[in-house]
N, C-alpha and C. Protein backbone atom coordinates (compact mmCIF):
# COMPACT_ATOMS: atom_id res chain seq x y z
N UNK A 1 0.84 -1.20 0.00
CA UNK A 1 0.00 0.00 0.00
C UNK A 1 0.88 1.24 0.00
N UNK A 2 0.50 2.11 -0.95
CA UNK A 2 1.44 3.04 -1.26
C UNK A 2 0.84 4.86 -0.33
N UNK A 3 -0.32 4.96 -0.04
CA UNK A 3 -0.76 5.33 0.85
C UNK A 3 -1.74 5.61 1.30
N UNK A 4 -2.39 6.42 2.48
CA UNK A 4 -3.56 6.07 2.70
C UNK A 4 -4.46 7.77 2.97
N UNK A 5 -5.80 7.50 2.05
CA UNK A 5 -6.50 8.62 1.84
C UNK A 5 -7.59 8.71 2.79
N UNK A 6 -7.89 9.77 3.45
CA UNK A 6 -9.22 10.20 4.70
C UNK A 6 -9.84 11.02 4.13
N UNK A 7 -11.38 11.19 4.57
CA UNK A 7 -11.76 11.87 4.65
C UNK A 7 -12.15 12.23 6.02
N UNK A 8 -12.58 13.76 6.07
CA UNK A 8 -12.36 14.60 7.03
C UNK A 8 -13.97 14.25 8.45
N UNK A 9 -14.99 14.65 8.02
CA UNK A 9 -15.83 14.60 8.23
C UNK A 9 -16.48 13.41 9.00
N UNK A 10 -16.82 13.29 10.08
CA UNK A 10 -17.76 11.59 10.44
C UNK A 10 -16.26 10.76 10.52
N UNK A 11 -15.46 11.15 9.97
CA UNK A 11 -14.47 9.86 9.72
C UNK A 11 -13.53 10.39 11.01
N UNK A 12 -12.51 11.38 11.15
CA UNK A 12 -11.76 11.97 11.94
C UNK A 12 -11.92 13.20 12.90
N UNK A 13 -13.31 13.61 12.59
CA UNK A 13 -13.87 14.85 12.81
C UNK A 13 -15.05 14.42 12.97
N UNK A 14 -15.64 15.19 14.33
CA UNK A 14 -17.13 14.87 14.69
C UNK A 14 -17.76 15.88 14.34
N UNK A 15 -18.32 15.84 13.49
CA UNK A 15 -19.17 17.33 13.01
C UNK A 15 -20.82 16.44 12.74
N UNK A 16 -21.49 17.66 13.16
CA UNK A 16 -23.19 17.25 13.30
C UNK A 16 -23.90 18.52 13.41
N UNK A 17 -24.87 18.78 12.30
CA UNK A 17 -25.65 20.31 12.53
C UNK A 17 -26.39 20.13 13.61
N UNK A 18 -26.71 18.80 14.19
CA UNK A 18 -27.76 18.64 15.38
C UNK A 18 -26.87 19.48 16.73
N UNK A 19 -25.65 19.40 16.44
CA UNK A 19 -25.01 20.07 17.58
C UNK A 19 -25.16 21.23 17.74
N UNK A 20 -25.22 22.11 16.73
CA UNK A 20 -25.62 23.31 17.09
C UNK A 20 -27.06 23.68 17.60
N UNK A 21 -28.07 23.07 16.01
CA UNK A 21 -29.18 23.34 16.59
C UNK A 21 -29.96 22.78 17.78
N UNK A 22 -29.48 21.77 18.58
CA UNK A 22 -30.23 21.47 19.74
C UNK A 22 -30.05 22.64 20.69
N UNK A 23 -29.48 23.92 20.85
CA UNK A 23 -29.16 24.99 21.44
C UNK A 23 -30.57 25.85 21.20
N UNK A 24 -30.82 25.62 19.75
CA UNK A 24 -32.12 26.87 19.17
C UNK A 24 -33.26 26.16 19.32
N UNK A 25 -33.72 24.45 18.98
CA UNK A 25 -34.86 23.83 19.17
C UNK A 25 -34.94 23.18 20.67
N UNK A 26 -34.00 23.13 21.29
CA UNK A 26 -33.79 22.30 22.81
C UNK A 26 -34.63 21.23 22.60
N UNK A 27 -35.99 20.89 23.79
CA UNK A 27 -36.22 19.63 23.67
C UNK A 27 -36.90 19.05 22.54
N UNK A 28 -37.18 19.62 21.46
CA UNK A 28 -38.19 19.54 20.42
C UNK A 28 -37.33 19.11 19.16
N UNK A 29 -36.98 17.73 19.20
CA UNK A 29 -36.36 17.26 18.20
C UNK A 29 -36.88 17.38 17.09
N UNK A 30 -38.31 16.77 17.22
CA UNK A 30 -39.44 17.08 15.56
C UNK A 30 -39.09 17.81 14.48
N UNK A 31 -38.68 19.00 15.40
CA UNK A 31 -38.97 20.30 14.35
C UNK A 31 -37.31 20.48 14.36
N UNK A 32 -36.70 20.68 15.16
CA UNK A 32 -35.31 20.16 14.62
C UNK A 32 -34.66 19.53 13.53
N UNK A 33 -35.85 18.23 13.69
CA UNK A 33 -35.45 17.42 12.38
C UNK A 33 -35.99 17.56 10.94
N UNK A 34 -37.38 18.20 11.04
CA UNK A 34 -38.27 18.67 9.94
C UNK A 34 -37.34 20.15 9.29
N UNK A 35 -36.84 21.50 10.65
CA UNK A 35 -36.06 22.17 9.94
C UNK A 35 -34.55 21.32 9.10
N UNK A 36 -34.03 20.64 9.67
CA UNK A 36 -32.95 19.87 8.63
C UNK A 36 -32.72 19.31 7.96
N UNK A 37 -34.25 18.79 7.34
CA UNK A 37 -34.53 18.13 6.54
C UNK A 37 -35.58 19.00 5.15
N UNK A 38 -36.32 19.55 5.52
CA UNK A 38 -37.15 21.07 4.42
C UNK A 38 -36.31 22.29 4.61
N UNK A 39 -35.08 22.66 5.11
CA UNK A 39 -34.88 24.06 5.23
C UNK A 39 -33.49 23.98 4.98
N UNK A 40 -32.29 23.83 6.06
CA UNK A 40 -31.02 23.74 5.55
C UNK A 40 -30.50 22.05 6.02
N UNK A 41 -30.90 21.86 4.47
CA UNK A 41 -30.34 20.53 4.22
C UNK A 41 -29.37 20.13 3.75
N UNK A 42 -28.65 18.93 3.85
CA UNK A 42 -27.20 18.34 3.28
C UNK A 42 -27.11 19.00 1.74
N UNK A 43 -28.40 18.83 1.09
CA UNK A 43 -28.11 19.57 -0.07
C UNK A 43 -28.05 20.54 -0.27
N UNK A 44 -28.49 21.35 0.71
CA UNK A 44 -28.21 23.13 0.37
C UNK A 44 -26.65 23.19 0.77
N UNK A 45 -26.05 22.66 1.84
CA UNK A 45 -25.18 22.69 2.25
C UNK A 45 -23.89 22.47 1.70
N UNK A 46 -24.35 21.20 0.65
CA UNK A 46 -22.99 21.17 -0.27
C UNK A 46 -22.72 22.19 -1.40
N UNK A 47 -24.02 23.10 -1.51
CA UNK A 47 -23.44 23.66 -2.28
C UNK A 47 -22.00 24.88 -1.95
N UNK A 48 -22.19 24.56 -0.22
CA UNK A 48 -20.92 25.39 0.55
C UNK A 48 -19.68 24.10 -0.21
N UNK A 49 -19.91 23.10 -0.30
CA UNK A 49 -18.96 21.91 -0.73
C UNK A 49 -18.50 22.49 -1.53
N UNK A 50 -19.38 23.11 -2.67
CA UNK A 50 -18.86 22.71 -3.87
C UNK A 50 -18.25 23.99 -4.55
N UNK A 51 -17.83 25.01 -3.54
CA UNK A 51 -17.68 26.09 -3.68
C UNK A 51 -18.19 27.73 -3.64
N UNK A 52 -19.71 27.94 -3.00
CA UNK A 52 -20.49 28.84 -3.08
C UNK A 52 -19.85 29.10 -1.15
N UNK A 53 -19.71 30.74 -1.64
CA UNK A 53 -19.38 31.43 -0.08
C UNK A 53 -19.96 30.75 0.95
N UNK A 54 -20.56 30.69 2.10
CA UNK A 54 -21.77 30.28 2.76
C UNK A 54 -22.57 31.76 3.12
N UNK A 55 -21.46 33.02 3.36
CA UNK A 55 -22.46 33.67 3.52
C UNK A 55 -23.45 34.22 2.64
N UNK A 56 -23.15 33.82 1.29
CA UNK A 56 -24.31 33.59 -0.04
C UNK A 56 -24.85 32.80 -0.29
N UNK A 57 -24.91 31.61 0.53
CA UNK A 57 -25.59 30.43 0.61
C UNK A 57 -26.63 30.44 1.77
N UNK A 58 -26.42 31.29 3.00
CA UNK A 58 -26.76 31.52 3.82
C UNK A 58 -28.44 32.55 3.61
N UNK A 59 -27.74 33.59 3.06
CA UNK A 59 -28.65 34.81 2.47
C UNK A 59 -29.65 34.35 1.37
N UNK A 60 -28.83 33.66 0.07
CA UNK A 60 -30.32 33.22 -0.33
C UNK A 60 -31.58 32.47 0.36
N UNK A 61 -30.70 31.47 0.85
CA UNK A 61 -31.52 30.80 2.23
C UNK A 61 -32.89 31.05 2.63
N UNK A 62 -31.95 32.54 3.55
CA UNK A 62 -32.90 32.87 4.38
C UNK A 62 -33.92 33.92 3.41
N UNK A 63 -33.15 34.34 2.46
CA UNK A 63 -34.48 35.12 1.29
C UNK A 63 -35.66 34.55 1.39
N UNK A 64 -35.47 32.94 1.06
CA UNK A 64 -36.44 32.14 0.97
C UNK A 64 -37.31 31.59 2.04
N UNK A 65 -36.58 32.01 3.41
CA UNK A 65 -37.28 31.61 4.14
C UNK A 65 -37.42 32.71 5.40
N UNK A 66 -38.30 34.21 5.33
CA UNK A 66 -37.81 34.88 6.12
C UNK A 66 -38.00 34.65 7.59
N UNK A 67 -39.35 33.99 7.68
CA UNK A 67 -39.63 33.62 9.18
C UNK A 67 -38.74 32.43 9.61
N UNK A 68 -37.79 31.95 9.11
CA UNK A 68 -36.59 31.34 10.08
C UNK A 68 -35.29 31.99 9.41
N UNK A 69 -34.62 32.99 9.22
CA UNK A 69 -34.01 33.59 8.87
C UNK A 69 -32.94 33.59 10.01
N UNK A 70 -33.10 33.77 10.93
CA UNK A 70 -32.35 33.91 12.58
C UNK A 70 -31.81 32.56 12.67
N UNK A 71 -32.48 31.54 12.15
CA UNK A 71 -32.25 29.77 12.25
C UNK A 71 -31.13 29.94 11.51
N UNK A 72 -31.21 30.27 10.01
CA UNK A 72 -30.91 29.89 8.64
C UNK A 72 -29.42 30.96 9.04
N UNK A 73 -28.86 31.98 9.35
CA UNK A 73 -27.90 32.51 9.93
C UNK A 73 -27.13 32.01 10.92
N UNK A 74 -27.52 31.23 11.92
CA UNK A 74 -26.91 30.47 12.90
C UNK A 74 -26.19 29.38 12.24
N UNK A 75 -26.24 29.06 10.56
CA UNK A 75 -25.19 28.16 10.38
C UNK A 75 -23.89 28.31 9.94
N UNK A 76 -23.78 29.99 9.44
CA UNK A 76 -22.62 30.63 9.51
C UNK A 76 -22.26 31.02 10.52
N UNK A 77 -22.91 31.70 11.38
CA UNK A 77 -22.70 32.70 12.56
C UNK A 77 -22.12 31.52 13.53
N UNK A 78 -22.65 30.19 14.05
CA UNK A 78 -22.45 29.83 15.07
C UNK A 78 -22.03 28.48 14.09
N UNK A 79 -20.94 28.65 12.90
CA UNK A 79 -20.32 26.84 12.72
C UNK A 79 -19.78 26.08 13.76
N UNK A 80 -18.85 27.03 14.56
CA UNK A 80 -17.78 26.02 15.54
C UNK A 80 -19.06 25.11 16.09
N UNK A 81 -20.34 25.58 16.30
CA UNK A 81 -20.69 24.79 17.46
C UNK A 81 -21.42 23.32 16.79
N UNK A 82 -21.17 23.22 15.38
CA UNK A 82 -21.53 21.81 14.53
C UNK A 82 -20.63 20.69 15.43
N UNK A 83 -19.22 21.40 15.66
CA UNK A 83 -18.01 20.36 16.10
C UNK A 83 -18.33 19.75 17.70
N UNK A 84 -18.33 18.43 17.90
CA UNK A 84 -17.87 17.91 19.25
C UNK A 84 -16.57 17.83 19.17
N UNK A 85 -15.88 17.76 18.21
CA UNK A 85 -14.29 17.56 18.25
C UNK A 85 -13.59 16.54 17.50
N UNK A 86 -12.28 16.25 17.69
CA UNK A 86 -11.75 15.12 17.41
C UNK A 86 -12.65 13.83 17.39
N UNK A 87 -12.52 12.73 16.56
CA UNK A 87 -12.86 11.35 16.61
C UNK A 87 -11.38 10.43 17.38
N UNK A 88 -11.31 10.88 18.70
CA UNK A 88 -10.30 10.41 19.20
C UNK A 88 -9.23 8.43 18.38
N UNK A 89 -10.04 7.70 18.44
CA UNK A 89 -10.11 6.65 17.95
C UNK A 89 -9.31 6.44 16.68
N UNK A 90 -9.79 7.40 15.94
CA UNK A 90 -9.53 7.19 14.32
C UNK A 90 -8.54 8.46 14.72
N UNK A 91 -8.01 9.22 15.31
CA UNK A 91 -7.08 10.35 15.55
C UNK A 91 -5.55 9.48 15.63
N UNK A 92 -5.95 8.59 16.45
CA UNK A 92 -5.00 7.67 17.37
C UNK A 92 -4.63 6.81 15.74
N UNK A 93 -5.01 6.07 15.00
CA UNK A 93 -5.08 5.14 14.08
C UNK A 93 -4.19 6.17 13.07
N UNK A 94 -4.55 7.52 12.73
CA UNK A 94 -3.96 8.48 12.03
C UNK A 94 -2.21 8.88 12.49
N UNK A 95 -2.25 8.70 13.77
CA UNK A 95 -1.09 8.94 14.16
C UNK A 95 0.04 7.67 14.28
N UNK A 96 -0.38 6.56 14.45
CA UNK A 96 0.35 5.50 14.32
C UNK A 96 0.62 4.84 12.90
N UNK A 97 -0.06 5.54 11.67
CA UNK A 97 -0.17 5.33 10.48
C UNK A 97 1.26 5.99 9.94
N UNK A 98 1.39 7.51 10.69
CA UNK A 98 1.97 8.65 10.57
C UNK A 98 3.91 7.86 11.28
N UNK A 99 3.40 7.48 12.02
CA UNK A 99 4.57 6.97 12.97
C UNK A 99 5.47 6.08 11.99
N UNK A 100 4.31 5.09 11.36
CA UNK A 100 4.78 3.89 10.44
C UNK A 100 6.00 4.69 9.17
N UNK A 101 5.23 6.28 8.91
CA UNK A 101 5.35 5.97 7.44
C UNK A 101 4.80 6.44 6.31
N UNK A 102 3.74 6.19 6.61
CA UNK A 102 2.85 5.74 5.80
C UNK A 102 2.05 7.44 4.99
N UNK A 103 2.72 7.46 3.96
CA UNK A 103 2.06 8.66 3.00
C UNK A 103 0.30 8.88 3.56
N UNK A 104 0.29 10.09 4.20
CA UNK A 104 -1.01 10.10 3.92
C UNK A 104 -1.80 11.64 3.62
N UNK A 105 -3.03 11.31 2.86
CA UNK A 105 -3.32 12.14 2.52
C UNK A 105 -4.91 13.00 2.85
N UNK A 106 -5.66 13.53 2.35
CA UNK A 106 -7.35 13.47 2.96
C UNK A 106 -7.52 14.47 1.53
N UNK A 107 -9.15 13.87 1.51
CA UNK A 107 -9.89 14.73 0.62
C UNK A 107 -11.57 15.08 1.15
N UNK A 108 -11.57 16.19 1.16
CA UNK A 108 -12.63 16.65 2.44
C UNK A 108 -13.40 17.35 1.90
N UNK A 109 -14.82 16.84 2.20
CA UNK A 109 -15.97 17.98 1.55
C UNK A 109 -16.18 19.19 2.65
N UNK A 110 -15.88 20.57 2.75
CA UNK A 110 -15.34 21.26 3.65
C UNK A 110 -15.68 22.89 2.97
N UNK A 111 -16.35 23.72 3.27
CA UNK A 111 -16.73 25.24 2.74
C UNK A 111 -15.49 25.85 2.82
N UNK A 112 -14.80 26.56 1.66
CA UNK A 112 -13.66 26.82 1.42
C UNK A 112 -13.03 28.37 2.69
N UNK A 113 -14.63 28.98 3.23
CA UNK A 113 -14.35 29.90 3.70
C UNK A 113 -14.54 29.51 5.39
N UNK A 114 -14.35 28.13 6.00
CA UNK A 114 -14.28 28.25 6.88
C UNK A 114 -12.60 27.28 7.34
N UNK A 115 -11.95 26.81 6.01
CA UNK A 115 -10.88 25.86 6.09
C UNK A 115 -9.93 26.29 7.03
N UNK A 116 -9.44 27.52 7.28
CA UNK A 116 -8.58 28.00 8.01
C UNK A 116 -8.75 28.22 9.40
N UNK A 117 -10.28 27.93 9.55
CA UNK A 117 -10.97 27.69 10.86
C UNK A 117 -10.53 26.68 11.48
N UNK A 118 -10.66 25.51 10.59
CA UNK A 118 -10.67 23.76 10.62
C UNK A 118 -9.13 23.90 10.90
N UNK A 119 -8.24 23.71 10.40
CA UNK A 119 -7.10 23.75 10.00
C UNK A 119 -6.13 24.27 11.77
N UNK A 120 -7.00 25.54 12.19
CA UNK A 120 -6.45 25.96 13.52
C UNK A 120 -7.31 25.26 14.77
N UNK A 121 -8.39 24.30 14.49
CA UNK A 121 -8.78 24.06 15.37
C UNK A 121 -8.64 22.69 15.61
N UNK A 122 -7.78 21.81 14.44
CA UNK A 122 -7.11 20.61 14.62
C UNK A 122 -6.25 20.63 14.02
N UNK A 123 -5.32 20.25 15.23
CA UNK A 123 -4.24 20.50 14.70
C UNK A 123 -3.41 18.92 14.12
N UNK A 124 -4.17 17.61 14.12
CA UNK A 124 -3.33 16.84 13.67
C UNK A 124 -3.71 16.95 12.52
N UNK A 125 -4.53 17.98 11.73
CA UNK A 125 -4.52 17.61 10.37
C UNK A 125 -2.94 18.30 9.63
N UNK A 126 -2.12 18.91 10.61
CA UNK A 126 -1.15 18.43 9.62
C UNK A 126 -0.31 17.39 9.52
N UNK A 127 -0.59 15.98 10.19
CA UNK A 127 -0.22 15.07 9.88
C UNK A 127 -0.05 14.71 7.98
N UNK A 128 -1.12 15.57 7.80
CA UNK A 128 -1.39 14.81 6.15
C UNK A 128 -0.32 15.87 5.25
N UNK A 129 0.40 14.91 4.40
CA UNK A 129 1.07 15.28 3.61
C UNK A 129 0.35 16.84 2.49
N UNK A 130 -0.80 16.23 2.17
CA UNK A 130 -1.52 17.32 1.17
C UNK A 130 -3.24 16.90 1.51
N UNK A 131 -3.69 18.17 1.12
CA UNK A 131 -5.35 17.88 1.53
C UNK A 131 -5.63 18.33 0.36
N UNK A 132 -6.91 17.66 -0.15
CA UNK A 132 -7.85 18.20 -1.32
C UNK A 132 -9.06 18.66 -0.44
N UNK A 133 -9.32 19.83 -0.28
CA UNK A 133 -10.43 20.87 0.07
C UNK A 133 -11.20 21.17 -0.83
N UNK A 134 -12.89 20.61 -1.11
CA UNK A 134 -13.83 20.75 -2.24
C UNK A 134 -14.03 22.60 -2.52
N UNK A 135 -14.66 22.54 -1.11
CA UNK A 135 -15.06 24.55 -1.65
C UNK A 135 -13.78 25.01 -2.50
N UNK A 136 -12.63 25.14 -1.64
CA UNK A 136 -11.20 25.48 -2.54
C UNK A 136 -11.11 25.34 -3.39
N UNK A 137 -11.23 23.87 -4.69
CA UNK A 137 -11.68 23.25 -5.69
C UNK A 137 -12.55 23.42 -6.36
N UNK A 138 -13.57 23.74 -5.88
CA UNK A 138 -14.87 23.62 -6.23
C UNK A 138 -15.41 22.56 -6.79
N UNK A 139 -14.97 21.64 -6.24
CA UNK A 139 -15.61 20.33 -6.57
C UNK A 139 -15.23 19.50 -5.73
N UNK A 140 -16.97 18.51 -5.40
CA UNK A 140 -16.44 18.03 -4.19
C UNK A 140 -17.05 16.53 -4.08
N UNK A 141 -17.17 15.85 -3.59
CA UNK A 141 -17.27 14.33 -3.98
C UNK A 141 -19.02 14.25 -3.49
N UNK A 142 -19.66 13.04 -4.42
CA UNK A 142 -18.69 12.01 -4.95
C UNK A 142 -18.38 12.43 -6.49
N UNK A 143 -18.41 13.92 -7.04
CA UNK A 143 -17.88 13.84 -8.36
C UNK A 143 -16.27 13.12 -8.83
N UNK A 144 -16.83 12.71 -9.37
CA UNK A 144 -15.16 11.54 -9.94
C UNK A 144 -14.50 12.73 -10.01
N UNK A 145 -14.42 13.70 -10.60
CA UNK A 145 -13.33 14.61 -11.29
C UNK A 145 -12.37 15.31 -9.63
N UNK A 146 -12.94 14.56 -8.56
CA UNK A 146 -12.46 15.28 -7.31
C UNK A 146 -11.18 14.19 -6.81
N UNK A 147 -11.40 13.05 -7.55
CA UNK A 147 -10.86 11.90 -7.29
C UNK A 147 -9.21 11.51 -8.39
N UNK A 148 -9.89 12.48 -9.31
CA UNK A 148 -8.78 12.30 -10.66
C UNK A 148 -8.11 13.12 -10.39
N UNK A 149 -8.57 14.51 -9.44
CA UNK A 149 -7.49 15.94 -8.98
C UNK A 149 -6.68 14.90 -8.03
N UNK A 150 -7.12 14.36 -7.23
CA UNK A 150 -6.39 13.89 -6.24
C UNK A 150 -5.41 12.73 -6.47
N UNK A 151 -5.64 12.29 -7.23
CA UNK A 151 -4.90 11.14 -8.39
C UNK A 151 -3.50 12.03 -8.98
N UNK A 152 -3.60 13.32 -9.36
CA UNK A 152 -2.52 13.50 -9.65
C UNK A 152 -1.97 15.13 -9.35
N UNK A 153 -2.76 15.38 -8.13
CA UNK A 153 -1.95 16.09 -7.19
C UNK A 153 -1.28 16.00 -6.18
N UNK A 154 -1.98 14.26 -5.72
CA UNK A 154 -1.13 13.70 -4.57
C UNK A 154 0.27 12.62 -5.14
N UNK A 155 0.17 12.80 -6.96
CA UNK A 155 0.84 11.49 -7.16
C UNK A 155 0.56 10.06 -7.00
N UNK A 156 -0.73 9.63 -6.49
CA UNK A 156 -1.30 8.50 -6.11
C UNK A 156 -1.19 7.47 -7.55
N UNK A 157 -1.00 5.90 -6.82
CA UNK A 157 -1.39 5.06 -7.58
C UNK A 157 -2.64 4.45 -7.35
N UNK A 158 -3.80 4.65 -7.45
CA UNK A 158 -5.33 4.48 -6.92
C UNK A 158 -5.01 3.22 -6.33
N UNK A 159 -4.42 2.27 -7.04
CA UNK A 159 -4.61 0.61 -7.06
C UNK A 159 -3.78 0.62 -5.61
N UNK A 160 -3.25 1.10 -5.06
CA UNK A 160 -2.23 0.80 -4.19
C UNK A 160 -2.52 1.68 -3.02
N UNK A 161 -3.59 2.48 -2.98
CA UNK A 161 -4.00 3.45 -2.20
C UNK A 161 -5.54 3.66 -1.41
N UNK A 162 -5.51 3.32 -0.22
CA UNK A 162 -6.49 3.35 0.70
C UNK A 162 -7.65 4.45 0.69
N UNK A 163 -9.16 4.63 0.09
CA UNK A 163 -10.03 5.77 0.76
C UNK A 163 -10.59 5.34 1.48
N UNK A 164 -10.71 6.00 2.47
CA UNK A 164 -11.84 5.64 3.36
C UNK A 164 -12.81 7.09 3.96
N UNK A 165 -13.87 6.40 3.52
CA UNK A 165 -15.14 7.43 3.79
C UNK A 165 -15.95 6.85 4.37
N UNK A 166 -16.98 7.58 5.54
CA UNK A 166 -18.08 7.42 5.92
C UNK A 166 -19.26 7.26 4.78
N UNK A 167 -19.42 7.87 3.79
CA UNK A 167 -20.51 8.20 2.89
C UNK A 167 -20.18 6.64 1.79
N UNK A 168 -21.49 5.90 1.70
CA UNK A 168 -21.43 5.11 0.83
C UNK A 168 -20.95 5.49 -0.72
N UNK A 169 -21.94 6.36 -1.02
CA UNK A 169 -21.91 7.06 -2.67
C UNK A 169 -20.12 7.22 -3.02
N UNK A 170 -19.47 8.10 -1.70
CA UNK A 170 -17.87 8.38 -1.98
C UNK A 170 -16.86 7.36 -1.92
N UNK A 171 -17.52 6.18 -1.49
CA UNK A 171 -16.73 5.22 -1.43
C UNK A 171 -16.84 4.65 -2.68
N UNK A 172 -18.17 4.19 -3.00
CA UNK A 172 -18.27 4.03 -4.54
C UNK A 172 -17.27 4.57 -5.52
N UNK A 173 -17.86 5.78 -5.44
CA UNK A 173 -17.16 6.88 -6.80
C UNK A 173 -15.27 6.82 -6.02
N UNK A 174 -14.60 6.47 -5.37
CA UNK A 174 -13.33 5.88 -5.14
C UNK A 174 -12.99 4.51 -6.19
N UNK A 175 -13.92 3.93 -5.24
CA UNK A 175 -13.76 2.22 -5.76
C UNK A 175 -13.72 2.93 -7.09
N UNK A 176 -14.45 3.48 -8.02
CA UNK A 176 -14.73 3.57 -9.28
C UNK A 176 -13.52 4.34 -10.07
N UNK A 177 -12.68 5.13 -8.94
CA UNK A 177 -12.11 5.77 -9.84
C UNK A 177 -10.44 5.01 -9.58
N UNK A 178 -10.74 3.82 -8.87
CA UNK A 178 -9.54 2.64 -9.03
C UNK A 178 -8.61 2.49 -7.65
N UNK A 179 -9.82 3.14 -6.60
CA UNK A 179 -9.30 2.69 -5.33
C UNK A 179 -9.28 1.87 -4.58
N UNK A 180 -8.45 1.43 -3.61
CA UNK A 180 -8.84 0.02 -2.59
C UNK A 180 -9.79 1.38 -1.55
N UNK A 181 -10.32 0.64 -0.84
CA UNK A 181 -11.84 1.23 -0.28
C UNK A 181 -11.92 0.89 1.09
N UNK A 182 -12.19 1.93 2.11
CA UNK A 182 -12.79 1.01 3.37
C UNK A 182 -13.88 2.25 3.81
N UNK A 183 -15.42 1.36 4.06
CA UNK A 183 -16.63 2.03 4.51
C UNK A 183 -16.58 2.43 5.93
N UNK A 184 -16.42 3.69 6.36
CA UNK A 184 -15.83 3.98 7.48
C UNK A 184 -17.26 3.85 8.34
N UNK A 185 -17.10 2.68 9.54
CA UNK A 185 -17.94 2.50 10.42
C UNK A 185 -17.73 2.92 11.57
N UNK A 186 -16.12 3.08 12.23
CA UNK A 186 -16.06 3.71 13.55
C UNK A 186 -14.89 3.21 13.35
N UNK A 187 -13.92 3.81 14.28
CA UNK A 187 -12.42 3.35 14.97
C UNK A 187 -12.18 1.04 14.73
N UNK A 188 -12.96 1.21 15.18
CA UNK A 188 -12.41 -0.34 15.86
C UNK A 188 -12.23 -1.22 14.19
N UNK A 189 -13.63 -0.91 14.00
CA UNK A 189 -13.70 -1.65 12.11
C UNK A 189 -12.03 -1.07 11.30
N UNK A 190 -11.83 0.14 11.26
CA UNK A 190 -10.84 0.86 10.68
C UNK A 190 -9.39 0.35 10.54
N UNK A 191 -9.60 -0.17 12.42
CA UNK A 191 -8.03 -0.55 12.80
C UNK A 191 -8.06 -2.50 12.34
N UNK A 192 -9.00 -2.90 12.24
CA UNK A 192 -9.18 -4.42 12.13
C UNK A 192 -9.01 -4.52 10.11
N UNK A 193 -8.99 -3.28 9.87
CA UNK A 193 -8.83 -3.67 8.11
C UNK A 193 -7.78 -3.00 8.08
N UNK A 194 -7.37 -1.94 8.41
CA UNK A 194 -5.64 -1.95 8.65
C UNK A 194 -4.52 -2.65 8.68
N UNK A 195 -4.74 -3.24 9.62
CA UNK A 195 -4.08 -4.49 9.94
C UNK A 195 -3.91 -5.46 9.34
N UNK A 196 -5.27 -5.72 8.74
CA UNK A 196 -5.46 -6.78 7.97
C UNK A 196 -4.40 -6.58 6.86
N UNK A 197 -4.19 -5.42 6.11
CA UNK A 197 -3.85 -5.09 5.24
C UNK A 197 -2.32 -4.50 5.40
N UNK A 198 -1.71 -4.64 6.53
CA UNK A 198 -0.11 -4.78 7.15
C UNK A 198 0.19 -3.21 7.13
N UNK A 199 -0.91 -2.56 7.57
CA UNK A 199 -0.40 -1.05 7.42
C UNK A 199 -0.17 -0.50 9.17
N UNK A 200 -0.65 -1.69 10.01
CA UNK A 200 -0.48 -1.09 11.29
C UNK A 200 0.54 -2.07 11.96
């Protein structure tokens, strides 16, 4: 194995919009979940992925929605509070990878205008040799073409090179674009196909 690719999100990083908004809906999950699901959803959200400011992602938003407008602002205004933090587990697995050796790299669906946020508020991401940042890019997975940047900005030989994502679809569009693959379920699964695979 020539080296090994992360993504950022769910995988090494605990990020969850429920974290913030249980602050604005408290005990009333319902509508918690009905706003995150009809209002600012994963899909409005990537379009922060895929390169759109957020605070223009934010504003059309709330154009559209003026009576939660105060909601629809709290996801710029108050990001840090998406984070619980580190994924201690898979932090630990990152660093003994690092210890080995072992080239590694990440490609992260991530709003280009909060990266420098991310970047100072964990600091083992500079363990990684090079990061592919979607907003930065403007393109962000699972488009293949995010996979072919990374193919030959990291120098990668796909066939010889580890992704591992939480998101089924990105694991796919990996596998597809000629990667070895692991479906990121939590720490313990991570370190048991590691191993398997003589990287720990």
């Amino acid at each position: 194995m020539s080296a090994v690719v992360f993504d950022l999100g769910k995988v090494l990083i605990d990020w969850d919009p429920r974290y913030l908004y249980r602050r604005h809906f408290g005990a009333d999950v319902a509508a918690m979940e009905e706003f995150l699901s009809s209002v600012c959803t994963m899909a409005w959200h990537t379009r922060c992925d895929a390169g759109v400011p957020m605070v223009e992602n934010v504003r059309s938003l709330a154009a559209r929605h003026p009576d939660k407008a105060g909601l629809i602002e709290a996801w710029e205004r108050e990001w840090p509070a998406m984070f619980a933090g580190p994924i201690a587990g898979t932090v630990a697995l990152l660093e003994r990878l690092d210890a080995r050796g072992v080239p590694l790299y990440a490609i992260t669906n991530y709003p280009a205008d909060k990266w420098a946020e991310g970047l100072a508020q964990f600091p083992f991401l500079a363990r990684f040799r090079d990061i592919l940042v979607s907003g930065i890019e403007k393109l962000a997975k699972p488009d293949p073409a995010i996979f072919d940047l990374a193919i030959r900005r990291f120098g990668l030989l796909p066939g010889q090179s580890l992704f591992i994502d939480d998101l089924a679809a990105n694991v796919a569009a990996a596998a597809e674009a000629g990667f070895q693959v692991h479906h990121f379920k939590g720490p313990a699964g991570l370190e048991a196909d590691l191993s398997a695979r003589g990287l720990l």
